[in-house]
Protein backbone atom coordinates (compact mmCIF):
# COMPACT_ATOMS: atom_id res chain seq x y z
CA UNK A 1 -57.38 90.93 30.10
CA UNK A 2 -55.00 87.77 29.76
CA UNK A 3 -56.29 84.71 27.01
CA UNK A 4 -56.69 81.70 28.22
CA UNK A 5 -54.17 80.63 25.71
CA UNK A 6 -51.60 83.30 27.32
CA UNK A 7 -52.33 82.00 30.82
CA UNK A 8 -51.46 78.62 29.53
CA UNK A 9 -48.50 79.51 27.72
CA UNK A 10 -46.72 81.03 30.66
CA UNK A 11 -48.13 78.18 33.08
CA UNK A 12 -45.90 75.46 30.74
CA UNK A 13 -44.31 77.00 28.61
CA UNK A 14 -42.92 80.60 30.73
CA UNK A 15 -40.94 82.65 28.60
CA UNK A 16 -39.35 80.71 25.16
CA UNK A 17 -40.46 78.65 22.56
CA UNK A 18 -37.95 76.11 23.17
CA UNK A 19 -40.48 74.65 25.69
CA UNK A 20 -43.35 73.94 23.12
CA UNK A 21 -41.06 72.54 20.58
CA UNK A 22 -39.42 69.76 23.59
CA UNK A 23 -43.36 69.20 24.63
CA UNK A 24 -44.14 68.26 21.32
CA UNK A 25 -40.87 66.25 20.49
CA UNK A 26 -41.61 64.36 23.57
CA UNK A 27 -45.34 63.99 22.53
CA UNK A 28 -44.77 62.82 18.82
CA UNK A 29 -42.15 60.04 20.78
CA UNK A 30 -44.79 59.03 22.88
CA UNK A 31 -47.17 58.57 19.63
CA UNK A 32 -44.41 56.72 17.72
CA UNK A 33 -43.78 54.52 20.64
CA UNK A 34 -47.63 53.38 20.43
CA UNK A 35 -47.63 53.53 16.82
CA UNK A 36 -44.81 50.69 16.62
CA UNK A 37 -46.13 48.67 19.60
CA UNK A 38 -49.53 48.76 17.82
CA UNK A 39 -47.58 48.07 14.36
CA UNK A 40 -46.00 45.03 16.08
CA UNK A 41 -49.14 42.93 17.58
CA UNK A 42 -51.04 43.82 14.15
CA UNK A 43 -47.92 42.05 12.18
CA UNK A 44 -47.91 39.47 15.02
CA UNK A 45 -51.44 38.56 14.92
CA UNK A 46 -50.84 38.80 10.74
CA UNK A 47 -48.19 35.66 11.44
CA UNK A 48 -50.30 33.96 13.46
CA UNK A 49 -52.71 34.12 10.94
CA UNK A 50 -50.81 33.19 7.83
CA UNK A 51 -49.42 30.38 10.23
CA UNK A 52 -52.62 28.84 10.43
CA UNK A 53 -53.98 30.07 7.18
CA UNK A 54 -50.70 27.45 5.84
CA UNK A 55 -52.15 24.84 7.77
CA UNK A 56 -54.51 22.90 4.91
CA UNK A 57 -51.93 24.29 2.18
CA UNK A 58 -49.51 22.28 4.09
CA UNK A 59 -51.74 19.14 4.36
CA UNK A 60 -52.30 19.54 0.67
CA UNK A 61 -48.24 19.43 -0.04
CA UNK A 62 -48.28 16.40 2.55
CA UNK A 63 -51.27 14.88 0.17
CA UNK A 64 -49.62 15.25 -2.71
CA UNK A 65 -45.89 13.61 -1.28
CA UNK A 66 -48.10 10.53 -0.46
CA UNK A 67 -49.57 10.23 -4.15
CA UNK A 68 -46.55 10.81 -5.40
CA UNK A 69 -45.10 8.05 -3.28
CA UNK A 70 -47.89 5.32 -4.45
CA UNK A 71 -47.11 6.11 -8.44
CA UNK A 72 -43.03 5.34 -7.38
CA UNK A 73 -44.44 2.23 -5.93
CA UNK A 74 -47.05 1.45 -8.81
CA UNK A 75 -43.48 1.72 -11.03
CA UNK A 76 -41.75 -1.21 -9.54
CA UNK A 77 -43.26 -4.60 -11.30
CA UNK A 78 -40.42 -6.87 -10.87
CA UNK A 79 -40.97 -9.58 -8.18
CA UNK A 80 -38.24 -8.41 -5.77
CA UNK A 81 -37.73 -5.61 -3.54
CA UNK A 82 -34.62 -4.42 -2.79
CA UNK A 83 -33.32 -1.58 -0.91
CA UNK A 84 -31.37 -0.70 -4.49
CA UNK A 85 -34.35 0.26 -6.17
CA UNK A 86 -36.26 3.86 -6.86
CA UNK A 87 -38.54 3.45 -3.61
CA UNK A 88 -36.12 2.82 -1.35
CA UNK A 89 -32.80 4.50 -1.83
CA UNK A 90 -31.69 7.68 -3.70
CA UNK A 91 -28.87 6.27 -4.81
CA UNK A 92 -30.22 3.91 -7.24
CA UNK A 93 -33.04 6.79 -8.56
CA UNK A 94 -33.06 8.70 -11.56
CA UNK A 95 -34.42 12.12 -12.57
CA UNK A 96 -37.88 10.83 -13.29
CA UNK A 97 -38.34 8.77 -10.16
CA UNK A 98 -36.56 10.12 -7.53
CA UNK A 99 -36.83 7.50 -4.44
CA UNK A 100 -37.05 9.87 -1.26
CA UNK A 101 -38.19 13.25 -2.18
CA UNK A 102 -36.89 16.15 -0.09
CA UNK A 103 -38.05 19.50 -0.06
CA UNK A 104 -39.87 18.69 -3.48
CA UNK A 105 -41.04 22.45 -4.93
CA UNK A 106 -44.92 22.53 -5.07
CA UNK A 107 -47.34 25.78 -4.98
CA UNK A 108 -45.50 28.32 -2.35
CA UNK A 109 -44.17 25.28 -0.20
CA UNK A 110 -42.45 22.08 -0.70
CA UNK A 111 -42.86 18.48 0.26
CA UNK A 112 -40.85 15.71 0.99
CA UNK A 113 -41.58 11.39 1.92
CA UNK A 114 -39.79 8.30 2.30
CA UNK A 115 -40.63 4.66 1.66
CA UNK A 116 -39.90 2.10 4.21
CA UNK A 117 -41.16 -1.71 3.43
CA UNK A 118 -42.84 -3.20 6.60
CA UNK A 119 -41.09 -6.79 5.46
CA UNK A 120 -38.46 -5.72 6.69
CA UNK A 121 -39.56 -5.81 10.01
CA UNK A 122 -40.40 -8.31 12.92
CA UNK A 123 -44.03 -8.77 12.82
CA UNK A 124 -45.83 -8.75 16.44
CA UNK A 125 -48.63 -11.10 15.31
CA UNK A 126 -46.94 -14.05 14.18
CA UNK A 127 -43.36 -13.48 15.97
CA UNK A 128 -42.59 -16.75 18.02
CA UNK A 129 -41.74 -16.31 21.43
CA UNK A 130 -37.96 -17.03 21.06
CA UNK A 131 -37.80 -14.12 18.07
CA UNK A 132 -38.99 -11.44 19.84
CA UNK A 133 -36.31 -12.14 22.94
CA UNK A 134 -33.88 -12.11 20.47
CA UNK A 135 -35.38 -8.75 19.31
CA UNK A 136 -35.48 -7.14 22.54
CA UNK A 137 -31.87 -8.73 23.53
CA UNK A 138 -30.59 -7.42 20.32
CA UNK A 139 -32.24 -4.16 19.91
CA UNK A 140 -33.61 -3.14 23.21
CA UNK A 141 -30.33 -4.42 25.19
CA UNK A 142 -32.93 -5.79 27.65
CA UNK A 143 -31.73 -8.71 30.10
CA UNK A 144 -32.85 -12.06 29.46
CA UNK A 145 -35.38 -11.83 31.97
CA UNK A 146 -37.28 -8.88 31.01
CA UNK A 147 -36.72 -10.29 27.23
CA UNK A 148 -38.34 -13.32 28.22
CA UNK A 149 -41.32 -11.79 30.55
CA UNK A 150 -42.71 -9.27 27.50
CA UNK A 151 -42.27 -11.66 24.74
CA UNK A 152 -44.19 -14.35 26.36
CA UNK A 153 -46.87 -11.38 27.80
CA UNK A 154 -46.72 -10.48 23.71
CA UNK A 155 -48.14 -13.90 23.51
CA UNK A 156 -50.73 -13.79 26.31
CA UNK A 157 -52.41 -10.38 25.04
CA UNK A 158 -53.23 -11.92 21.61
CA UNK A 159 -54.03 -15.60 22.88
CA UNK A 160 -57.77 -15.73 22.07
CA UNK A 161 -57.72 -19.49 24.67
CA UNK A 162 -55.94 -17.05 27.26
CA UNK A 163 -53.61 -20.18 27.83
CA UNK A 164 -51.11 -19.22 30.71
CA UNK A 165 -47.82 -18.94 29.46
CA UNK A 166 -44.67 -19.27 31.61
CA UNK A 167 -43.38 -15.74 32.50
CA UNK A 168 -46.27 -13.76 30.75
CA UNK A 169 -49.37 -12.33 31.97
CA UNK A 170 -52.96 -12.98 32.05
CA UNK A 171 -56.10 -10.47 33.51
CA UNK A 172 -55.35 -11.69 36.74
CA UNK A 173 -51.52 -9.59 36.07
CA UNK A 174 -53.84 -6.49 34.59
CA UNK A 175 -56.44 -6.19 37.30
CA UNK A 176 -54.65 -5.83 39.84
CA UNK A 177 -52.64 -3.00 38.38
CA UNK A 178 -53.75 0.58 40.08
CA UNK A 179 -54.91 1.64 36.60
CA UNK A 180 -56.40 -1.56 36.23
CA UNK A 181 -57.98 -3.26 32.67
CA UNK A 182 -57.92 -6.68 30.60
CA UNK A 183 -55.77 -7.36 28.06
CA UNK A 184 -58.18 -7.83 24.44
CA UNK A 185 -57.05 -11.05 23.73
CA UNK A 186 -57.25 -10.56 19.78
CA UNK A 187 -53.79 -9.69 17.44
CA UNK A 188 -52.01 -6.20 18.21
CA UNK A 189 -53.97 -3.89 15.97
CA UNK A 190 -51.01 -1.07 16.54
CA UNK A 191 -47.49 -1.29 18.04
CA UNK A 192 -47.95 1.58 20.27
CA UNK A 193 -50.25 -1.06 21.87
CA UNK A 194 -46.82 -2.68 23.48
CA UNK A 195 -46.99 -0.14 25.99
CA UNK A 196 -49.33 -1.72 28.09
CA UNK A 197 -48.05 -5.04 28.42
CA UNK A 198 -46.22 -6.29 30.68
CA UNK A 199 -42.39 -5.16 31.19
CA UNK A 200 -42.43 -2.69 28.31
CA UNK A 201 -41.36 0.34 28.97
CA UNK A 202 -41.17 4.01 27.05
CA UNK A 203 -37.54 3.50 26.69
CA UNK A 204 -37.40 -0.08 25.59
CA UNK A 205 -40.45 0.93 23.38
CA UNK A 206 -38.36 3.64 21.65
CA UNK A 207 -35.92 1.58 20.75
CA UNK A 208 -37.25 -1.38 19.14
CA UNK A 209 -40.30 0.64 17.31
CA UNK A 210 -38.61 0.75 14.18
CA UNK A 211 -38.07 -2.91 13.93
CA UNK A 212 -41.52 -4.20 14.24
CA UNK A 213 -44.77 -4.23 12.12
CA UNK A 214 -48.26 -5.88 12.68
CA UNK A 215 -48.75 -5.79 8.66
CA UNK A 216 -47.67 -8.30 6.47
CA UNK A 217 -47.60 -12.48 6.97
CA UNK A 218 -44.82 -11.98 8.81
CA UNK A 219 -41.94 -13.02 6.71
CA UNK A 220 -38.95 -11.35 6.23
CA UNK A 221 -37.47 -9.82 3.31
CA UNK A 222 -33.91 -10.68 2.58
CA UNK A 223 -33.41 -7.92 0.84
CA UNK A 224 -34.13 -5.24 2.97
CA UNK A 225 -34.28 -6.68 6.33
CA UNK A 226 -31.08 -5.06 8.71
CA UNK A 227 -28.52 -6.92 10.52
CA UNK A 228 -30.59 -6.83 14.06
CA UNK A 229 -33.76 -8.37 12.48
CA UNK A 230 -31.49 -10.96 11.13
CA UNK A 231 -29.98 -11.78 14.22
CA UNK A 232 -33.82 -12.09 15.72
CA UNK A 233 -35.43 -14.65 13.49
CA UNK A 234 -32.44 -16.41 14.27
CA UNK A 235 -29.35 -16.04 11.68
CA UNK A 236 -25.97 -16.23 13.58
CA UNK A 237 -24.12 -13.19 13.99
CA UNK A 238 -21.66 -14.03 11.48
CA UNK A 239 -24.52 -14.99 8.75
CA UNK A 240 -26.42 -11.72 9.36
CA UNK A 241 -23.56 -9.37 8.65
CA UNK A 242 -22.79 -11.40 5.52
CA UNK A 243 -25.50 -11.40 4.28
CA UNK A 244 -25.74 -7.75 4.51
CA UNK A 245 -22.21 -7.21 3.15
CA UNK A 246 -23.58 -9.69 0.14
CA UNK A 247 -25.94 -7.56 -0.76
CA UNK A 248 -24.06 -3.93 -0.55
CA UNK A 249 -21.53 -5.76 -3.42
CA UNK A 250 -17.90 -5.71 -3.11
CA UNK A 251 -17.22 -1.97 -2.75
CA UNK A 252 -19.54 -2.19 0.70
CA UNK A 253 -21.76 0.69 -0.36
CA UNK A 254 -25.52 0.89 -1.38
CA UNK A 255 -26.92 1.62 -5.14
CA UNK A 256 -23.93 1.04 -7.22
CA UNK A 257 -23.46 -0.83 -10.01
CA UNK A 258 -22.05 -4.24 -8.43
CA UNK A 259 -25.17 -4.50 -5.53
CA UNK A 260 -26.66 -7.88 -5.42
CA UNK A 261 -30.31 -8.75 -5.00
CA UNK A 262 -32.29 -12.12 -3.89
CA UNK A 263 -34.24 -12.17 -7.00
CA UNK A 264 -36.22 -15.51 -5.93
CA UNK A 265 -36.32 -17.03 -2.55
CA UNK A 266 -35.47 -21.03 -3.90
CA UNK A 267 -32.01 -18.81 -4.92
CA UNK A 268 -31.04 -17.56 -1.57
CA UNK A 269 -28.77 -21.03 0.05
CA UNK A 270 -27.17 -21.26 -3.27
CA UNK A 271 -26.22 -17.41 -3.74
CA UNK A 272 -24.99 -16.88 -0.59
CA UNK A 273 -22.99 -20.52 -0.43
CA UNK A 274 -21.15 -18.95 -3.35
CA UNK A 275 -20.80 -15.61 -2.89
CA UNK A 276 -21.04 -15.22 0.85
CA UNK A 277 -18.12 -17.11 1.88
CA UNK A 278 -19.79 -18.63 4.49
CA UNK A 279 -18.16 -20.68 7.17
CA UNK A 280 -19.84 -24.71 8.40
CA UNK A 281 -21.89 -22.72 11.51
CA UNK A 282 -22.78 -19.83 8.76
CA UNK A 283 -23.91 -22.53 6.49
CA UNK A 284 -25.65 -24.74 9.46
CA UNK A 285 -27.25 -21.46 10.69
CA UNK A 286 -28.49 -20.64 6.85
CA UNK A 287 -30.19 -23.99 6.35
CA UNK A 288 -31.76 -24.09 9.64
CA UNK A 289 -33.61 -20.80 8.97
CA UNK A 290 -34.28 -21.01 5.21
CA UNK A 291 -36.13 -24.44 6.42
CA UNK A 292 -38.23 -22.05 8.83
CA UNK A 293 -39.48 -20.39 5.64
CA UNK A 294 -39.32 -17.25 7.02
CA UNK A 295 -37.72 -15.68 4.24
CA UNK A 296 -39.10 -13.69 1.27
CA UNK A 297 -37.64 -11.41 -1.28
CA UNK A 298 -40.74 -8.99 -2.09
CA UNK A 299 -43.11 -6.89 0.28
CA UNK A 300 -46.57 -6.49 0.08
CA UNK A 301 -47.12 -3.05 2.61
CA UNK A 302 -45.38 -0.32 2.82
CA UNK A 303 -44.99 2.65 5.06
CA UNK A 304 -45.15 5.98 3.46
CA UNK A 305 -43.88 9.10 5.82
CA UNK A 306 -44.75 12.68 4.36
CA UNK A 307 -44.60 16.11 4.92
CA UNK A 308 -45.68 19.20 3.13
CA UNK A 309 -44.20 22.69 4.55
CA UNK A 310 -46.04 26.00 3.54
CA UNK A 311 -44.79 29.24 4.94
CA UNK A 312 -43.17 27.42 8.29
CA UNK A 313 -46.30 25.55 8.74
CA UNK A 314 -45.85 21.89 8.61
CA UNK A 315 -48.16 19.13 8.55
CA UNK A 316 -46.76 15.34 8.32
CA UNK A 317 -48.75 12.02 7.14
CA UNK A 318 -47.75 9.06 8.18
CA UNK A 319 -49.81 6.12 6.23
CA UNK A 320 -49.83 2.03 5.31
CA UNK A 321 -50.45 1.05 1.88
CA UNK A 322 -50.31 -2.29 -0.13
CA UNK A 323 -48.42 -2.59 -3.70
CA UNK A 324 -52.17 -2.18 -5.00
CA UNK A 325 -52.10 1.46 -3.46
CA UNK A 326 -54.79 0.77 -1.15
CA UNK A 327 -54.59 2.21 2.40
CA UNK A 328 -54.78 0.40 5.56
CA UNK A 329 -53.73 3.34 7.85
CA UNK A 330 -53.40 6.88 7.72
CA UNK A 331 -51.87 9.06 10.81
CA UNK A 332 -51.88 13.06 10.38
């Protein structure tokens, strides 16, 4: 009488051993295949896990940048600020007090900031009219139009006497939009805010982001403001490149030795009279705004941008402080 296992044999396997050694070759591929897929989900979901597991160690790197960043500030006691010093350009740091940290070594990840002054900037809630056209002339490369229509609806949406103002826009503008509302009628509280007034768009938004700031009293620091923000509270062409070519020293490059910085604001005509070279409409143009007051040489806020990276997880900070090293925003 025949075994089952016999039967079996000859049913699959007739004759040779050759086929029980292929059926199990092709059985232990089979098994490796599912082995490796399974290997490969477990290591994927492992990733995921460590990805988000980085998350808070991340945030803690991104904590520590912006501490970090408030004791460079807490360093710098003179009464000026000037893009030559620690906070604001590498150049002019040292070992001790490096200005922009990048990929600083901290646990198993690294952070990195950078310090830009808000004084620098055109300020939204004190900006005349005839600033922020320059502004979005300048910057934006908008037509004198548009220019005109948003910086007078800049106007409208903070006038608390909602006083009708000659190319901006009141509720009646607002309401009758499809996604309709009312404009608050108080001082922009954030610059993304711009967005729904009138004639801004994303593009013309993008552009002239950088240059404006709702912190501050709205003056302008010589020291660190750039050639377009010059041009917008009203410096001539001519004056604003001088005055930036003053500053960089004769070799034309920032942080080295022979930089120049507005140490006190009842200095700036004469300095720049005598080291400027400045032409009658430079001069005209110089006395014309210094008489505007709305010059300084120091800032009071500052924007700190951070990051902390932890095993390719990253996780940014983006936050307002004052000298003192208290916060008026913080963004994550």
């Amino acid at each position: 009488m025949k075994t089952k296992k016999s039967i079996l044999s000859k049913r699959f396997f007739p004759g040779n051993r050759g086929g029980v050694l292929i059926y199990s070759l092709w059985v232990l591929c089979f098994m490796a295949i599912f082995a490796a897929a399974v290997g490969n989900a477990v290591n994927q979901y492992i990733r995921v896990g460590a990805y988000f597991q980085n998350s808070p160690r991340a945030r803690y790197a991104a904590e520590a940048a912006v501490r970090v960043a408030v004791d460079v500030l807490a360093g710098d006691t003179n009464e000026y600020d000037a893009l030559t010093e620690p906070w604001a350009s590498p150049e002019a740091a040292d070992e001790k007090t490096p200005a922009r940290f990048k990929n600083v070594p901290i646990g198993q990840g690294t952070f990195s900031f950078e310090i830009v002054d808000e004084a620098r900037k055109i300020n939204l809630r004190t900006a005349s009219a005839e600033t922020l056209e320059r502004l979005f002339s300048e910057v934006g490369h908008a037509d004198a139009q548009t220019a005109h229509t948003i910086a007078n609806s800049i106007l409208s949406w903070q006038d608390v006497r909602s006083v009708s103002r000659e190319g901006g826009a009141e509720n009646s503008y607002y309401r009758e939009l499809k996604d309709s509302y009312d404009i608050p009628n108080r001082k922009i509280e954030v610059i993304e805010e711009l967005l729904w007034v009138k004639g801004m768009t994303p593009d013309l938004f993008r552009k002239i982001k950088d240059f404006v700031t709702v912190w501050g009293d709205g003056k302008i620091n010589i020291n660190t403001a750039s050639r377009e923000v010059l041009l917008s509270v009203g410096c001539t062409a001519s004056l604003a490149e001088k005055i930036v070519a003053y500053r960089l020293g004769q070799d034309e490059t920032l942080g080295t030795k022979d930089d120049k910085v507005f140490e006190r604001i009842e200095l700036i005509p004469a300095a720049l009279m005598s080291g400027a070279f400045l032409g009658m409409e430079d001069e005209a143009s110089l006395l014309k705004v210094y008489s505007m007051s709305v010059f300084t040489v120091s800032s009071v806020y500052f924007t700190v941008k951070a990051q902390g990276t932890v095993g390719g997880r990253t996780e940014r900070i983006d936050c307002i402080l004052d000298r003192s090293g208290k916060f008026s925003s913080w963004r994550e």
